[in-house]
Protein backbone atom coordinates (compact mmCIF):
# COMPACT_ATOMS: atom_id res chain seq x y z
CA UNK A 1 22.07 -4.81 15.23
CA UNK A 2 18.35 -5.18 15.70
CA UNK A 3 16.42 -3.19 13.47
CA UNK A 4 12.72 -2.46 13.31
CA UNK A 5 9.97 -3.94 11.20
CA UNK A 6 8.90 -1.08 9.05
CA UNK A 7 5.53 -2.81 8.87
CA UNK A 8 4.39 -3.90 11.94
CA UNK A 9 0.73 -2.64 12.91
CA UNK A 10 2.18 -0.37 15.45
CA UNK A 11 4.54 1.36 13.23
CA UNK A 12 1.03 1.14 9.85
CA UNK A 13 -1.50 2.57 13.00
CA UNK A 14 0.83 5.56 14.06
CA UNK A 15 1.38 5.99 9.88
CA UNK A 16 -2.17 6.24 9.31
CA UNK A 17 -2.73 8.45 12.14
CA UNK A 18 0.13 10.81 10.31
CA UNK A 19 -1.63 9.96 6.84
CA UNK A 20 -5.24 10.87 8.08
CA UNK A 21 -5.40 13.61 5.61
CA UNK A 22 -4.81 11.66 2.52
CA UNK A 23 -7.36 9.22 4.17
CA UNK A 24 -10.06 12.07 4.37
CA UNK A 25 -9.50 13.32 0.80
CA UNK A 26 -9.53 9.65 -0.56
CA UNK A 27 -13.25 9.47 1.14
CA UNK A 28 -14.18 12.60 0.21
CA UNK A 29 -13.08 12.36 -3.57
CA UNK A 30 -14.71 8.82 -3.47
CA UNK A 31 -17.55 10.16 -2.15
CA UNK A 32 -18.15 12.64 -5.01
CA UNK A 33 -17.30 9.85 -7.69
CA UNK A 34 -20.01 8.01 -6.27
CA UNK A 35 -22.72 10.52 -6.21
CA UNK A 36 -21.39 11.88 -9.95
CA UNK A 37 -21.70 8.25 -11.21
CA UNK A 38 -25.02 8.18 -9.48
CA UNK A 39 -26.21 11.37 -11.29
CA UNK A 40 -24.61 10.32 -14.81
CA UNK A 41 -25.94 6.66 -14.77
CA UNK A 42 -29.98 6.87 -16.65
CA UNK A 43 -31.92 4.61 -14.33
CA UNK A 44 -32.69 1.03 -15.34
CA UNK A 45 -36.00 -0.82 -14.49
CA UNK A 46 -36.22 -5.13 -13.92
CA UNK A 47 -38.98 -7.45 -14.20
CA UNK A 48 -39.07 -10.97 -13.22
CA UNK A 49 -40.99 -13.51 -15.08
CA UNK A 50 -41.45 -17.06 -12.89
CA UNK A 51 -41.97 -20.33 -14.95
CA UNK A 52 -41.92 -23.86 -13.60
CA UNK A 53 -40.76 -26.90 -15.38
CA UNK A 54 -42.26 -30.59 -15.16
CA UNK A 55 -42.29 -33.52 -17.21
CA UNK A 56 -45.28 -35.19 -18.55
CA UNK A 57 -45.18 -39.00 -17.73
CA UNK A 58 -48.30 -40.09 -20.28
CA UNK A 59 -50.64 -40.63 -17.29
CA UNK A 60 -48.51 -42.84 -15.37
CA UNK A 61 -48.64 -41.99 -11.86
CA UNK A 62 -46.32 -45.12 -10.49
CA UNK A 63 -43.46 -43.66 -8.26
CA UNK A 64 -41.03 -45.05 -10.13
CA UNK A 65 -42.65 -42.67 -13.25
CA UNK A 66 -42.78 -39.72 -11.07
CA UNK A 67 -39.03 -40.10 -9.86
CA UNK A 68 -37.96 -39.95 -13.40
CA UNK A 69 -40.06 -37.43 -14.08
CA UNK A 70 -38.95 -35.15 -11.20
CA UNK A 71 -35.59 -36.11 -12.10
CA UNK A 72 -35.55 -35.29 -15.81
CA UNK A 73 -37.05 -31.98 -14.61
CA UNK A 74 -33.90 -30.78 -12.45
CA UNK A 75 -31.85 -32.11 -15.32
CA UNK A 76 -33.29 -29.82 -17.70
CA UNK A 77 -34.41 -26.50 -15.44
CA UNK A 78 -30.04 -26.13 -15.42
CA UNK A 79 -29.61 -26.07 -19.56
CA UNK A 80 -32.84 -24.30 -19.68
CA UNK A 81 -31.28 -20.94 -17.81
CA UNK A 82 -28.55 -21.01 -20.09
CA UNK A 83 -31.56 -21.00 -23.27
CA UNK A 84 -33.15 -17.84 -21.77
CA UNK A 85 -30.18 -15.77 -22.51
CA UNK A 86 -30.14 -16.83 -26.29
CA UNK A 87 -30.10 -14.84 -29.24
CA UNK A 88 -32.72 -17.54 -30.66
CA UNK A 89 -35.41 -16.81 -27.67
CA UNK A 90 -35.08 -13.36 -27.97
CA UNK A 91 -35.47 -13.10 -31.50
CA UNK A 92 -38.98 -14.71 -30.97
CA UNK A 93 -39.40 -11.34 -28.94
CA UNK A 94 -38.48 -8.43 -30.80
CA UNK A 95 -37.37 -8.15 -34.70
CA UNK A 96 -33.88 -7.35 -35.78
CA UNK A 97 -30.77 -8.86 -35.51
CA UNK A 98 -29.62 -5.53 -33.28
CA UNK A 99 -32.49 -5.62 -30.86
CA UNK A 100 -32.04 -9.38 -30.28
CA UNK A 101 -28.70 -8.94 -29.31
CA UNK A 102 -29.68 -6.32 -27.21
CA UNK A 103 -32.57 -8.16 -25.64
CA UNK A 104 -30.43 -11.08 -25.19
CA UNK A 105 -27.54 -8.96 -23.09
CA UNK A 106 -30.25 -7.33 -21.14
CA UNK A 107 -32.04 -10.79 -19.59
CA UNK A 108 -30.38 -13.11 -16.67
CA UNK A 109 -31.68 -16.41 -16.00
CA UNK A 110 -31.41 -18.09 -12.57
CA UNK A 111 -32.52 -21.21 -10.91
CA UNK A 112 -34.02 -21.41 -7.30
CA UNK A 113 -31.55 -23.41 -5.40
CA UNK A 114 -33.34 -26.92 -5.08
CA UNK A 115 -36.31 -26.38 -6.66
CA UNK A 116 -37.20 -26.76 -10.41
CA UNK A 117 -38.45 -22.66 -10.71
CA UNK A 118 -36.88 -20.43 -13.46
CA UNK A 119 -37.05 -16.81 -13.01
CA UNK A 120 -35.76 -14.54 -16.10
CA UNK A 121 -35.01 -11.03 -15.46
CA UNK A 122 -35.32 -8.62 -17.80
CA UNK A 123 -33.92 -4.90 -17.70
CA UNK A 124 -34.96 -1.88 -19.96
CA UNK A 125 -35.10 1.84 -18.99
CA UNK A 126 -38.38 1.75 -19.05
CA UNK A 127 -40.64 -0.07 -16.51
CA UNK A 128 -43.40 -0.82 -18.78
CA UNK A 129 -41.42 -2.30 -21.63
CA UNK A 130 -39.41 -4.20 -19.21
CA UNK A 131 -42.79 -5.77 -17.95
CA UNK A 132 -43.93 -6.27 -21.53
CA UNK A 133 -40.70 -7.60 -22.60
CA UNK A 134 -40.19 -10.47 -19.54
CA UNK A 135 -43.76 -11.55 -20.26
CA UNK A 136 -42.80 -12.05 -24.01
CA UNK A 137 -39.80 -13.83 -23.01
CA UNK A 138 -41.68 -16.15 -20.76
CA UNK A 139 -44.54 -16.79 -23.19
CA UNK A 140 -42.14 -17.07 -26.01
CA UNK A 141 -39.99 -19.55 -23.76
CA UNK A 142 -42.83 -21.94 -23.38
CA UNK A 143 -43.49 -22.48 -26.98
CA UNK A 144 -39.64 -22.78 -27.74
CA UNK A 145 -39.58 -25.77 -25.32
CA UNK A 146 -42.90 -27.18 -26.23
CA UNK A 147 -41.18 -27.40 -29.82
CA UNK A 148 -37.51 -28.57 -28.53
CA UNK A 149 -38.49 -31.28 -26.14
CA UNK A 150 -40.77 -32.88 -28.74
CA UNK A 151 -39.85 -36.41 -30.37
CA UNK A 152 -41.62 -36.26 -33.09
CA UNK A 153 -43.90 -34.12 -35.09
CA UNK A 154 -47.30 -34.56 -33.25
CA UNK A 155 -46.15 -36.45 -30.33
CA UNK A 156 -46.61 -34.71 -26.83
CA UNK A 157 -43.57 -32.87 -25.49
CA UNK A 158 -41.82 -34.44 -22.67
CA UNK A 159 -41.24 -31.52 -20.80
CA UNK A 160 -43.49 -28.58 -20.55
CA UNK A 161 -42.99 -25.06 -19.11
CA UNK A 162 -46.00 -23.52 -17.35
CA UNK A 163 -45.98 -19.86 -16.22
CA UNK A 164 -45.91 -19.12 -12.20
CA UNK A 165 -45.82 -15.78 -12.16
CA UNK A 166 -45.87 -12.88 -14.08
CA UNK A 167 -44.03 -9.91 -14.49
CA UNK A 168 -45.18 -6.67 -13.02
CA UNK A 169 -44.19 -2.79 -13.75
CA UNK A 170 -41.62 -1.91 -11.57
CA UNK A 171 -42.12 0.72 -9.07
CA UNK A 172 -38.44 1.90 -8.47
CA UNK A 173 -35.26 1.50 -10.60
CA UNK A 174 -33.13 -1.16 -10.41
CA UNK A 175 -30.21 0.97 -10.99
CA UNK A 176 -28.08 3.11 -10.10
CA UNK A 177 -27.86 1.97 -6.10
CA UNK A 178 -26.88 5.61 -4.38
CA UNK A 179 -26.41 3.61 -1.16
CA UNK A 180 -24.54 0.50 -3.11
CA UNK A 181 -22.00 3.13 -5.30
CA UNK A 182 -21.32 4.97 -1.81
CA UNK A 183 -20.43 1.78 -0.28
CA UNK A 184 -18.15 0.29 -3.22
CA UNK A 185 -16.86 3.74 -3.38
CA UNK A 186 -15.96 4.11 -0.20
CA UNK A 187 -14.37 0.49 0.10
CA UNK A 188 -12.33 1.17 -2.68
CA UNK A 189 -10.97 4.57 -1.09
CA UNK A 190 -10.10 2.58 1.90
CA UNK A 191 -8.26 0.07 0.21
CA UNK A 192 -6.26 2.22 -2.16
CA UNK A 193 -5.26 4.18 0.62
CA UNK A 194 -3.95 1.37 2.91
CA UNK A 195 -2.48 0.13 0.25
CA UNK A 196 -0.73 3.49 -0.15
CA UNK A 197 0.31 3.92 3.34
CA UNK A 198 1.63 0.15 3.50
CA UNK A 199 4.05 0.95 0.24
CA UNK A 200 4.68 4.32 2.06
CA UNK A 201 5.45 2.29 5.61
CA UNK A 202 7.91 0.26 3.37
CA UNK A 203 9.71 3.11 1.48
CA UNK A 204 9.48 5.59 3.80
CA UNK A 205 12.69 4.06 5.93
CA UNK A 206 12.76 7.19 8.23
CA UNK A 207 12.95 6.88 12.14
CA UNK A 208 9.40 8.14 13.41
CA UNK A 209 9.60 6.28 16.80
CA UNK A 210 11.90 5.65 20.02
CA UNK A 211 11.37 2.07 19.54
CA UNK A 212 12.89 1.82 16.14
CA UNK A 213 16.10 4.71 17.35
CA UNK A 214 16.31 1.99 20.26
CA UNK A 215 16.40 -0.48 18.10
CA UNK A 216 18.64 0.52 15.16
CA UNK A 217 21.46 2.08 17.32
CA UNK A 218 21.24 -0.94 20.05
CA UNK A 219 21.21 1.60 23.05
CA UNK A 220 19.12 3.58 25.03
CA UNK A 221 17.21 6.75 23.53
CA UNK A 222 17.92 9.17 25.84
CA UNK A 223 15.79 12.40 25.14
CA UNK A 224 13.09 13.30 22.98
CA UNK A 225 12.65 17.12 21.77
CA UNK A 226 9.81 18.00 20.53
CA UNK A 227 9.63 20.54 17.70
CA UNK A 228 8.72 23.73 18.26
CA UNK A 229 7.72 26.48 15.23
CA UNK A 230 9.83 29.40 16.58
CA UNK A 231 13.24 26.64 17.48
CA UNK A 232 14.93 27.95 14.31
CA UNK A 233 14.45 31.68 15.12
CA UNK A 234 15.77 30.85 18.57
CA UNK A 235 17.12 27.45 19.57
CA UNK A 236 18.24 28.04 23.13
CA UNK A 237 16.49 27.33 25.84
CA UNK A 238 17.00 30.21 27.73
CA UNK A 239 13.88 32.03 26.21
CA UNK A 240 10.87 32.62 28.74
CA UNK A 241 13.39 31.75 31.86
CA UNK A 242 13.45 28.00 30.52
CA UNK A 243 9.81 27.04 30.85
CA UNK A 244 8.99 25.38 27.87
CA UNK A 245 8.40 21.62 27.10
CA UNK A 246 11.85 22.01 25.34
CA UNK A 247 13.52 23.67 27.90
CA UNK A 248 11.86 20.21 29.95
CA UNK A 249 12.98 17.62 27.30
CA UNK A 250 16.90 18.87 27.76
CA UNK A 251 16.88 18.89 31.43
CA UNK A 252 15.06 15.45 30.90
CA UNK A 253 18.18 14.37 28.94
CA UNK A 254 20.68 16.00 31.42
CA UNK A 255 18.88 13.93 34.04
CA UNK A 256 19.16 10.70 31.94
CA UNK A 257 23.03 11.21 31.35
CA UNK A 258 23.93 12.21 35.07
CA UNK A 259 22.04 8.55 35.85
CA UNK A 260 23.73 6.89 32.96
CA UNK A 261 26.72 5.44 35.37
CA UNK A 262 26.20 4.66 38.79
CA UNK A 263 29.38 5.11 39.39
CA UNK A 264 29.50 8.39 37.32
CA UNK A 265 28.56 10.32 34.44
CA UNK A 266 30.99 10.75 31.64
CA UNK A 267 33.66 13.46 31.52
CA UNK A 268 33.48 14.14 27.96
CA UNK A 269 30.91 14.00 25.75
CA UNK A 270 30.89 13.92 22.32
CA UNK A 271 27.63 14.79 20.27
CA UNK A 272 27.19 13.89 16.62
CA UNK A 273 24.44 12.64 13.76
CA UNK A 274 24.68 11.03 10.92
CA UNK A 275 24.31 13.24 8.45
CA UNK A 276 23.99 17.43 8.33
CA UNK A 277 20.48 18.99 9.38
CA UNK A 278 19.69 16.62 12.44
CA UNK A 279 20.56 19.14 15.03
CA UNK A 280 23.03 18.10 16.52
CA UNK A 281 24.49 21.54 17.43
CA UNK A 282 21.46 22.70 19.24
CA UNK A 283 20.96 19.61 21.33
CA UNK A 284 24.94 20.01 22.05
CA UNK A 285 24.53 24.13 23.25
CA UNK A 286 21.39 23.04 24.90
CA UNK A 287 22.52 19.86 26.76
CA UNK A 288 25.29 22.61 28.24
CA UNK A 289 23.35 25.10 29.16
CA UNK A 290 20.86 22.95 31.09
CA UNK A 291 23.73 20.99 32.73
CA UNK A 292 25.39 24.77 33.64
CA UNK A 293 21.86 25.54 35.06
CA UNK A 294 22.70 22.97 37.86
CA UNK A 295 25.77 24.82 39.12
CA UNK A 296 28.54 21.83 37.33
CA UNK A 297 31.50 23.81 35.33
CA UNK A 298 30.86 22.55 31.79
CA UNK A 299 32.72 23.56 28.23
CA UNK A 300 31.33 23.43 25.16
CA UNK A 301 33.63 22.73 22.42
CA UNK A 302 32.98 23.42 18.89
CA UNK A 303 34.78 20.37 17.24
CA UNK A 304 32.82 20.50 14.25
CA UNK A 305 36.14 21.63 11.68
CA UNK A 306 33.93 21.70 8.51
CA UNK A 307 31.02 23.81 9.60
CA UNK A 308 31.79 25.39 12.90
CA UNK A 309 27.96 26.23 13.90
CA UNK A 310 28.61 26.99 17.83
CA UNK A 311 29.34 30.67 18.00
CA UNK A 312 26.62 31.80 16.02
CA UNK A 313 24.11 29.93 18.05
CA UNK A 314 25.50 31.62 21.24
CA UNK A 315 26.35 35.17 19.61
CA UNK A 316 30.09 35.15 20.87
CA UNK A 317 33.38 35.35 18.74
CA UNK A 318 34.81 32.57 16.64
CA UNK A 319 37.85 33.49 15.15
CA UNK A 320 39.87 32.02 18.01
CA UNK A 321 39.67 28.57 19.24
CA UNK A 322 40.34 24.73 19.12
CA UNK A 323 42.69 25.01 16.02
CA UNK A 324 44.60 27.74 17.80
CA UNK A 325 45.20 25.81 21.01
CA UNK A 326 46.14 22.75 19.11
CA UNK A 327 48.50 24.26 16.84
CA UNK A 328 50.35 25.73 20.32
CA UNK A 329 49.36 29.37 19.12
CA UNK A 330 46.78 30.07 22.30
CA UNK A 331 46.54 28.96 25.59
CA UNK A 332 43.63 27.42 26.35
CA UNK A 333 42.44 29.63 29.13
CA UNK A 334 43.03 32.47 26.63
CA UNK A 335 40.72 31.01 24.13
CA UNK A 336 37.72 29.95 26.19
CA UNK A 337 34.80 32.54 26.57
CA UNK A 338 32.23 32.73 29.47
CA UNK A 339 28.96 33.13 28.00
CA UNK A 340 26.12 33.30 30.09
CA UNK A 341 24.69 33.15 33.88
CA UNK A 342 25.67 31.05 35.71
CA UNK A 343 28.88 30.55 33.50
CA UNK A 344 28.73 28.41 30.27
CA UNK A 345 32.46 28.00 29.27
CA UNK A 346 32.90 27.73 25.22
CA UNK A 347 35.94 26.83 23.56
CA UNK A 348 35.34 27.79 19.70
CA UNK A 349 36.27 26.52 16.82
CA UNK A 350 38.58 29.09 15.60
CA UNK A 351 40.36 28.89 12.01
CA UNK A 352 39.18 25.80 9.71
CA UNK A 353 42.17 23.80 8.78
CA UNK A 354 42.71 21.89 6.05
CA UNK A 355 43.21 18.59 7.18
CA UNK A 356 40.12 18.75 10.54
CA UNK A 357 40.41 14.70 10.96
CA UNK A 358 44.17 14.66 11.76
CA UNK A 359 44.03 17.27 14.34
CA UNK A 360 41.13 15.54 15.88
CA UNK A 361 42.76 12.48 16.21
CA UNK A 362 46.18 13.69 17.54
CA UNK A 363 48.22 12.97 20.64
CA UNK A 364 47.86 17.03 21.40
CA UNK A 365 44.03 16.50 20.91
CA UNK A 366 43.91 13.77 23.62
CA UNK A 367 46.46 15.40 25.60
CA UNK A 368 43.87 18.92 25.42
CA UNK A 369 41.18 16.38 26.49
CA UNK A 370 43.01 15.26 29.53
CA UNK A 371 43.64 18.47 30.60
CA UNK A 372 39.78 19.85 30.43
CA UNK A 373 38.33 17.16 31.99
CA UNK A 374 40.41 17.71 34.94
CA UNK A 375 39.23 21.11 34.82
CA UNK A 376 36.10 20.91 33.83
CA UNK A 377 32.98 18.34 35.51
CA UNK A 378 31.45 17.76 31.91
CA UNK A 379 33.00 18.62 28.32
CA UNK A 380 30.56 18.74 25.48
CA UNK A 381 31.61 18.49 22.21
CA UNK A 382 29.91 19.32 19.31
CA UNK A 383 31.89 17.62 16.01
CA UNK A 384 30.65 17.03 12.54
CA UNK A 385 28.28 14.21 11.30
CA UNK A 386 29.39 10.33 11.13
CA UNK A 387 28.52 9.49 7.76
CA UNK A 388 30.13 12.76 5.81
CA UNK A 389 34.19 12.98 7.37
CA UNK A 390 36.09 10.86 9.91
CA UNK A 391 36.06 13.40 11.85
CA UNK A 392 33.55 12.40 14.98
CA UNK A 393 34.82 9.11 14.47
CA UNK A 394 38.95 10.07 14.95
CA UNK A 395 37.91 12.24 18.15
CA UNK A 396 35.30 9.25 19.54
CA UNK A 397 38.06 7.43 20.90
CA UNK A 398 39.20 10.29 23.10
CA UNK A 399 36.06 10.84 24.85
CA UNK A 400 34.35 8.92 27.40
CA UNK A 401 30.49 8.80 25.42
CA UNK A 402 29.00 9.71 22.45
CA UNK A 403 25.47 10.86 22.33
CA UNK A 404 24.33 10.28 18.71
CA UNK A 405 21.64 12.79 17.41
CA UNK A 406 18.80 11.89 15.33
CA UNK A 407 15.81 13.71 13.46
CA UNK A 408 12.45 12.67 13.41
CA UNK A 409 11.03 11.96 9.73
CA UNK A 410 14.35 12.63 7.97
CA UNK A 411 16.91 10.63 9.48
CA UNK A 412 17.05 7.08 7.81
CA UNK A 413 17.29 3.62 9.59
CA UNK A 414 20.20 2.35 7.91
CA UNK A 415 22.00 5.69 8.40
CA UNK A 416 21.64 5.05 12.48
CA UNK A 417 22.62 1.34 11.79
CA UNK A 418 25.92 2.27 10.03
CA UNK A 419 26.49 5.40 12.41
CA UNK A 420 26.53 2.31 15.19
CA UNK A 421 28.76 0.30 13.36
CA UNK A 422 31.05 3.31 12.61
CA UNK A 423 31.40 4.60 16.54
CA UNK A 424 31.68 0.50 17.62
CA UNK A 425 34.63 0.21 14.96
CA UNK A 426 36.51 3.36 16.40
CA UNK A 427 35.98 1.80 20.20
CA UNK A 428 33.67 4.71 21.40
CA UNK A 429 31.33 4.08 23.65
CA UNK A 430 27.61 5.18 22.75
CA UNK A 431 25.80 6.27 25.53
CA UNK A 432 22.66 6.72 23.54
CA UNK A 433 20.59 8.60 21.18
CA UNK A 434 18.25 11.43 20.94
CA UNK A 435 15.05 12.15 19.09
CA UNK A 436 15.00 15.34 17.45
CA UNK A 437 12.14 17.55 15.96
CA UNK A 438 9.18 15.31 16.59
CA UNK A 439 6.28 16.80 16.71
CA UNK A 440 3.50 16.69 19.30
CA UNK A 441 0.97 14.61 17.46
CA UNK A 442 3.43 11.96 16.54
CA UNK A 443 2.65 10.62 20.27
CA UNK A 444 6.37 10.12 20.94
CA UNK A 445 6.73 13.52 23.04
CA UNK A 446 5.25 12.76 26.51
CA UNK A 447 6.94 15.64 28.28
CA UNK A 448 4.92 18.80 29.29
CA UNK A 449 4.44 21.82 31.05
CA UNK A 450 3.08 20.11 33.93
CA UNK A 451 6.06 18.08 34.62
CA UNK A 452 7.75 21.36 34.57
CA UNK A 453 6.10 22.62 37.39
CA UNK A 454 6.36 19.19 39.58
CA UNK A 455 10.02 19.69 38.97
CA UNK A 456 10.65 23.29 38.72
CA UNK A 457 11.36 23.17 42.48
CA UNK A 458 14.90 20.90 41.59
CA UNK A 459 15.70 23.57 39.01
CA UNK A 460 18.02 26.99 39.63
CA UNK A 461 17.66 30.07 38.40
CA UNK A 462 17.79 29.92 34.50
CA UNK A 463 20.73 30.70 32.46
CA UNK A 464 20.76 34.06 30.59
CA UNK A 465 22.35 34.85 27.52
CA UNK A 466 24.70 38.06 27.10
C-alpha cells in the first residue's frame, strides 16, 4: 500500500493554514515579550575611542625599513585588541578590583579589516561617563604600550599608539533596540511554531486530505461530505427539500458509484469504517435515500449486530429484522418497512444475537443476499466497523463492493491501511472511500450550492420522511 508523507510541504502548508491561530498568538505573545523586555531593559550608552598603531624605524626611511615596520604593525594591532579588554588596562582607569572587572566586561576591542586602526568601545548607562571612560582607556592604552614595547629602560619604544579619534557623548542609547527585540522576537515565534506544527505534522497521523485516503486505502475516494453544525441534530438529507451542499456531496457520491462499472454498478453494497464514530451509518441512510431520489428500488439493511444505529436515524421500528429473517422466524417481505417518498425500503436489524459474525457469514446470509438483489436494483448495507469485530469482514465476501467510510481529523492512516489489508484478505472488493466531516476551510470540500442549481434540473422531487 502507498501511504502518504506526513511531511511533505503540501500536507505542512494546509497544517499551518489549520494552525494559523497558534501562529497569531505565538506573534502576538512574542510581540509583547519584546516590547516588556524593551521597557524592563535601563538603556545603555557606547563610545568609541580610535587609535592607530605604527612602528618607529629610528629614522630609517629605506623600503625595506618601512616594510618591516608596516609589517610589525599588523602583527601587533591583532594582540593589541585582545590587551584592551584586560583587567590590567582598566585598572589604569578606575580604582578597585570590582570596578576594573566591571570596566573590563563593559569594553570591546575590534580591528578595521586591513588596516592597522583600533577602535575600543566602551558602554556605561550613562553617556558622559561612557565618553570619559573610552577616552581614559585610550589615553591609558598609549602609555601601557609605550611601556610594553620598550627594550630597555630609556630606549625608544618600538611601537607607539597615537590617538585618531576621540570619543564623543552619545546622543541615543545603544541599547535596548525596540526594532532589533521585535525582530529576534518575532523570528523566534516563527521558528518555535514551525517547529511545532512539523512535530504536530509527524504525530498527528490523522487523514486531513483525499490524497492521503487515496493513497492509504489504494482506491478511489469517492465522496467528500462536508461537515455541517446542525448534521448531528439531523443527519438526513431530506431537510430543506435536499438543497444543501450535503444533500450535493451524496448525490455526488451516488453519481460516482452508478459510474464506477461501465458495465454496471454493484448490487450490494456494503458500507463500513474502521473504527466507531466515523459515520458510517449516516453516509449508508444517506447514500439510499439519494439513490431512492432517482426512482431505483433500493434496501437499506442494518447489518451492524453490535450497535444497530439505522432505525433511530430514520424514526421507524427495530425490533424486527435481519436476525429474524435469518433465523427463519420472518419472511422477509414481512420484515422490510417503506419509509419515505418515493419508497426507501429498510430491512432492520431486529434482535442482537450473541454470536453477529456467524450469522453474517452464513450460507442463509448469502442465500438472503441472492434473493434481494434480484429484487432489489441496489442493497445498502450498513455493518459494524473493520477494526473492532469480524463482522464487516465475514459479510464482505457476500457483497459485490464495499465503500469504506472515513472521518476527517480523527480517523488514523494506519487504521485505513489495515482496514485495506483486512477487506483484500476476506476477497471483497473495495470500491472506494469517503471523506467524512471535513470542514469547509480545510479546502478539500469543493462542492456547493451552485453546482446544485446547474444540476438540480437531473434531480426528482426530494424524498420525505414520515
Amino acid at each position: 500500500m502507498k501511504g502518504a508523507d506526513p511531511v511533505d510541504l503540501l500536507s505542512y502548508l494546509r497544517l499551518a493554514r489549520r494552525s494559523w491561530p497558534v501562529i497569531l498568538l505565538s506573534l502576538v505573545l512574542a510581540t509583547a515579550a519584546s516590547f516588556l523586555v524593551t521597557a524592563r531593559t535601563p538603556p545603555t550608552y557606547a563610545a568609541t575611542v580610535s587609535m592607530v598603531v605604527s612602528a618607529h624605524d629610528e629614522g630609517k626611511t629605506s623600503t625595506a625599513t618601512a616594510y618591516q615596520a608596516a609589517l610589525l604593525s599588523v602583527q601587533r594591532v591583532k594582540s593589541y585588541a585582545a590587551l584592551l579588554t584586560s583587567r590590567k588596562l582598566a585598572a589604569r582607569v578606575v580604582s578597585g578590583d570590582k570596578e576594573a572587572r566591571r570596566l573590563a566586561e563593559n569594553i570591546t576591542a575590534d580591528v578595521v579589516p586591513d588596516t592597522v586602526i583600533l577602535r575600543a568601545t566602551v558602554t556605561d548607562r550613562d553617556p558622559v561617563r561612557a565618553a570619559w571612560l573610552a577616552n581614559a582607556v585610550g589615553t591609558q592604552f598609549t602609555r601601557l604600550i609605550g611601556q610594553i614595547e620598550r627594550p630597555a629602560p630609556g630606549d625608544p619604544a618600538t611601537v607607539k599608539i597615537t590617538l585618531l579619534d576621540k570619543a564623543e557623548v552619545p546622543s541615543s542609547p545603544a541599547s535596548p533596540r525596540p526594532l532589533v527585540n521585535l525582530a529576534i522576537a518575532l523570528f523566534v515565534a516563527l521558528l518555535l511554531s514551525s517547529c511545532a506544527i512539523a512535530v504536530r505534522g509527524i504525530m498527528d497521523t490523522a487523514v486531513t486530505t483525499v490524497e492521503e485516503l487515496r493513497g492509504l486505502a489504494d482506491g478511489p475516494v469517492l465522496g467528500v461530505i462536508g461537515y455541517e453544525p446542525d448534521a448531528r441534530r439531523h443527519p438526513l438529507i431530506v431537510r430543506h427539500e435536499g438543497r444543501s451542499s450535503r444533500a450535493e456531496a451524496f448525490r455526488s457520491l451516488r453519481t460516482n458509484l452508478r459510474f464506477l462499472n461501465v458495465d454496471g454498478a454493484p448490487r450490494s453494497l456494503l458500507v463500513t469504517s474502521s473504527l466507531p464514530g466515523e459515520g458510517k451509518t449516516s453516509v449508508a441512510a444517506n447514500l439510499a435515500i439519494a439513490m431512492a431520489q432517482t426512482g431505483w428500488r433500493v434496501l437499506l439493511v442494518d447489518a451492524d449486530l453490535r450497535r444497530p444505529s439505522v432505525p433511530s436515524y430514520l424514526g421507524i421500528e427495530g425490533a424486527v429484522g435481519l436476525t429474524d429473517v435469518l433465523l427463519g422466524d420472518v419472511d422477509p417481505a414481512d420484515a422490510v418497512q417503506s419509509w419515505g417518498r418515493p419508497s426507501l425500503s429498510v430491512l432492520p436489524s431486529g434482535r442482537i444475537p450473541p454470536n453477529p459474525s456467524e450469522l453474517l457469514g452464513s450460507q442463509g446470509m448469502r442465500g438472503l443476499m441472492d434473493r434481494l438483489t434480484q429484487k432489489y436494483d441496489i442493497v445498502i448495507i450498513d455493518t459494524a466497523p473493520l477494526l473492532l469485530v469480524t463482522d464487516a469482514a465475514a459479510l464482505a465476501a457476500s457483497s459485490d463492493a464495499v465503500l469504506l467510510v472515513a472521518r476527517y481529523g480523527k480517523t488514523r492512516r494506519e487504521y485505513v491501511t489495515r482496514a485495506a489489508e483486512l477487506l483484500a484478505s476476506a476477497n471483497a472488493r473495495l470500491a472506494g472511500t469517503v471523506l467524512n466531516f471535513v470542514p469547509r476551510k480545510s479546502g478539500e470540500v469543493h462542492y456547493g450550492y451552485s453546482e446544485y442549481q446547474a444540476n438540480v434540473s437531473e434531480e426528482r422531487a426530494p424524498l420525505v420522511g414520515v
